[in-house]
C-alpha atoms as a PDB file:
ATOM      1  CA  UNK A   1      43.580  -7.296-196.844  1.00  0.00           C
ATOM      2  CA  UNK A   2      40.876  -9.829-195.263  1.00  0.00           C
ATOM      3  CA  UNK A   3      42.677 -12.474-197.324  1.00  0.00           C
ATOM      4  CA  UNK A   4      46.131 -13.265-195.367  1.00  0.00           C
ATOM      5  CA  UNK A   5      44.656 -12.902-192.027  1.00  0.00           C
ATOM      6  CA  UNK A   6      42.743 -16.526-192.679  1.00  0.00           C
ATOM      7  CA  UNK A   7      45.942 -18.546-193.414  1.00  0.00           C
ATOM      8  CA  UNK A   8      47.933 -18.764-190.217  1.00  0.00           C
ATOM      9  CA  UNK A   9      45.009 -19.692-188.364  1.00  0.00           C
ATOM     10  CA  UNK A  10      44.169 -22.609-190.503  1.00  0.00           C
ATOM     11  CA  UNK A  11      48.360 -23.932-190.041  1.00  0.00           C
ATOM     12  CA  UNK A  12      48.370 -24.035-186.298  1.00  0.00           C
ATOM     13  CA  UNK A  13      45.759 -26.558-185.657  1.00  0.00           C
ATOM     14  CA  UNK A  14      47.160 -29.171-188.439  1.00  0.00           C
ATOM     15  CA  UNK A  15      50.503 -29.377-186.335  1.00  0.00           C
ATOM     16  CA  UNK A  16      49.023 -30.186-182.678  1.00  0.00           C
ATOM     17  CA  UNK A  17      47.026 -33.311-183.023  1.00  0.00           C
ATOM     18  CA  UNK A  18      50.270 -34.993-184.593  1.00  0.00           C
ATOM     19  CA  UNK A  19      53.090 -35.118-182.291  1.00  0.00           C
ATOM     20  CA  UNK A  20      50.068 -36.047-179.603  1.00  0.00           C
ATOM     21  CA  UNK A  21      49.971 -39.559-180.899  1.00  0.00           C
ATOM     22  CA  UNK A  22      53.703 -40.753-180.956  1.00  0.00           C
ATOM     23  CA  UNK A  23      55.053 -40.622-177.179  1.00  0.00           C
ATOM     24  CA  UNK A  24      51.250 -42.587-176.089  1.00  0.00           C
ATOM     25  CA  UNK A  25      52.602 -45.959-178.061  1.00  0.00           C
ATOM     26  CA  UNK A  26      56.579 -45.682-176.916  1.00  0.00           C
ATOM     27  CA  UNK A  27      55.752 -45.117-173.161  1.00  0.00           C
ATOM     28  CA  UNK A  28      54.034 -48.810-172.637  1.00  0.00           C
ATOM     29  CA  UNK A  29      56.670 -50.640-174.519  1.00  0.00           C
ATOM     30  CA  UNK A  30      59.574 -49.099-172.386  1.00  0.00           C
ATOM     31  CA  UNK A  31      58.301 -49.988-168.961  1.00  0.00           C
ATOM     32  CA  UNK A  32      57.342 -54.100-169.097  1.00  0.00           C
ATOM     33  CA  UNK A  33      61.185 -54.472-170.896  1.00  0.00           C
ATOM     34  CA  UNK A  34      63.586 -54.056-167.339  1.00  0.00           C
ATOM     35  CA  UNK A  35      61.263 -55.382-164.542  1.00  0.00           C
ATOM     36  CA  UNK A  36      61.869 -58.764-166.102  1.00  0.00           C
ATOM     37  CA  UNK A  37      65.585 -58.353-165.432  1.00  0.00           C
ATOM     38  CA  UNK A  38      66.498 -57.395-161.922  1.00  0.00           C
ATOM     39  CA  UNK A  39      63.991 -60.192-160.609  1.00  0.00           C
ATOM     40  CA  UNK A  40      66.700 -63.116-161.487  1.00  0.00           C
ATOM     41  CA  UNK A  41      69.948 -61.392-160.645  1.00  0.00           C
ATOM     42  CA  UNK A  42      69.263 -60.900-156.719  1.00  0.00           C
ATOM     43  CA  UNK A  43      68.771 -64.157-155.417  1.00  0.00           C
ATOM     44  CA  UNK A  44      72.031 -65.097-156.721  1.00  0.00           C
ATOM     45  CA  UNK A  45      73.734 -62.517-154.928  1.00  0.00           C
ATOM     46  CA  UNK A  46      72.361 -63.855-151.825  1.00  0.00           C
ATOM     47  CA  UNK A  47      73.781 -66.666-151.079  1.00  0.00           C
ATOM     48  CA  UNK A  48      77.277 -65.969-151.789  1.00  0.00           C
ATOM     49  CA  UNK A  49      78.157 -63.270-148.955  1.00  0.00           C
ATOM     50  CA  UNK A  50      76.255 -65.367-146.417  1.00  0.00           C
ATOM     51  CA  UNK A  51      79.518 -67.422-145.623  1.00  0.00           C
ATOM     52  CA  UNK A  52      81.988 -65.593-145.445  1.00  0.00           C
ATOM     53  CA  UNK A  53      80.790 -63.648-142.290  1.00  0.00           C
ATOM     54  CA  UNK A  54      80.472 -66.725-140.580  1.00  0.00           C
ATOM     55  CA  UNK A  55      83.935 -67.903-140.505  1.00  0.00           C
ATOM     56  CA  UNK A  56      85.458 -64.522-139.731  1.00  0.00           C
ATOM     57  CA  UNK A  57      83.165 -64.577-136.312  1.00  0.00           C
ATOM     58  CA  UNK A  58      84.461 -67.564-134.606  1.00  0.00           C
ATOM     59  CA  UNK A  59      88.210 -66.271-134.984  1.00  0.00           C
ATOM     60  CA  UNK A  60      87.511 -63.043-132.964  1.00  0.00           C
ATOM     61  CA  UNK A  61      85.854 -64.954-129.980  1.00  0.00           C
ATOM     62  CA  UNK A  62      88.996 -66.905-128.489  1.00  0.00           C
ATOM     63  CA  UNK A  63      90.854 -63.542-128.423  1.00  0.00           C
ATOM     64  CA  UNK A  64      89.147 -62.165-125.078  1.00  0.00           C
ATOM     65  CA  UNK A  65      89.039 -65.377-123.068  1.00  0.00           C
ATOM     66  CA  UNK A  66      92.863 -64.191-121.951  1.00  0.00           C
ATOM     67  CA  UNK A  67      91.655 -61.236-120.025  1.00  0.00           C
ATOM     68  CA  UNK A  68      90.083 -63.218-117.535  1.00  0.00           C
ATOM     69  CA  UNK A  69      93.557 -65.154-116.011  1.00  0.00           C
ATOM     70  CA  UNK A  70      94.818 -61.928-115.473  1.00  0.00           C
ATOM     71  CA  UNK A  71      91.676 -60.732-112.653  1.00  0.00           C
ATOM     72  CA  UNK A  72      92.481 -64.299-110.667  1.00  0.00           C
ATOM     73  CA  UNK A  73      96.308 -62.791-109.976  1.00  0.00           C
END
């Protein structure tokens, strides 16, 4: 009866140290990959809606110089 008791113990131990080793290597290759990547694409989003704002400002000004003639009635 002493005999079966030994084998289970012996199978649990030869599983863990396995899967243990895999994720360590897959981790550091992952991470160095897409910081690389959004470095380049944000400068050239930049400049583009920089001018656009700047025309749409002067247009608005002129509007509320006519409130003024009105006060000297």
């Amino acid at each position: 009866m002493p005999a079966p008791i030994e084998l289970p113990e012996a199978v649990l131990p030869e599983i863990m140290p396995s899967p243990i080793e895999l994720p360590e290597p897959v981790l550091p290759e992952i991470m160095p990959a897409p910081i690389e990547l959004p470095e380049p694409v944000l400068p050239e989003i930049i400049p583009s809606p920089v001018e656009l704002p700047e025309a749409v400002l002067p247009e608005i000004i002129p509007e509320p110089v006519v409130v003024p003639g009105i006060i000297l009635h």
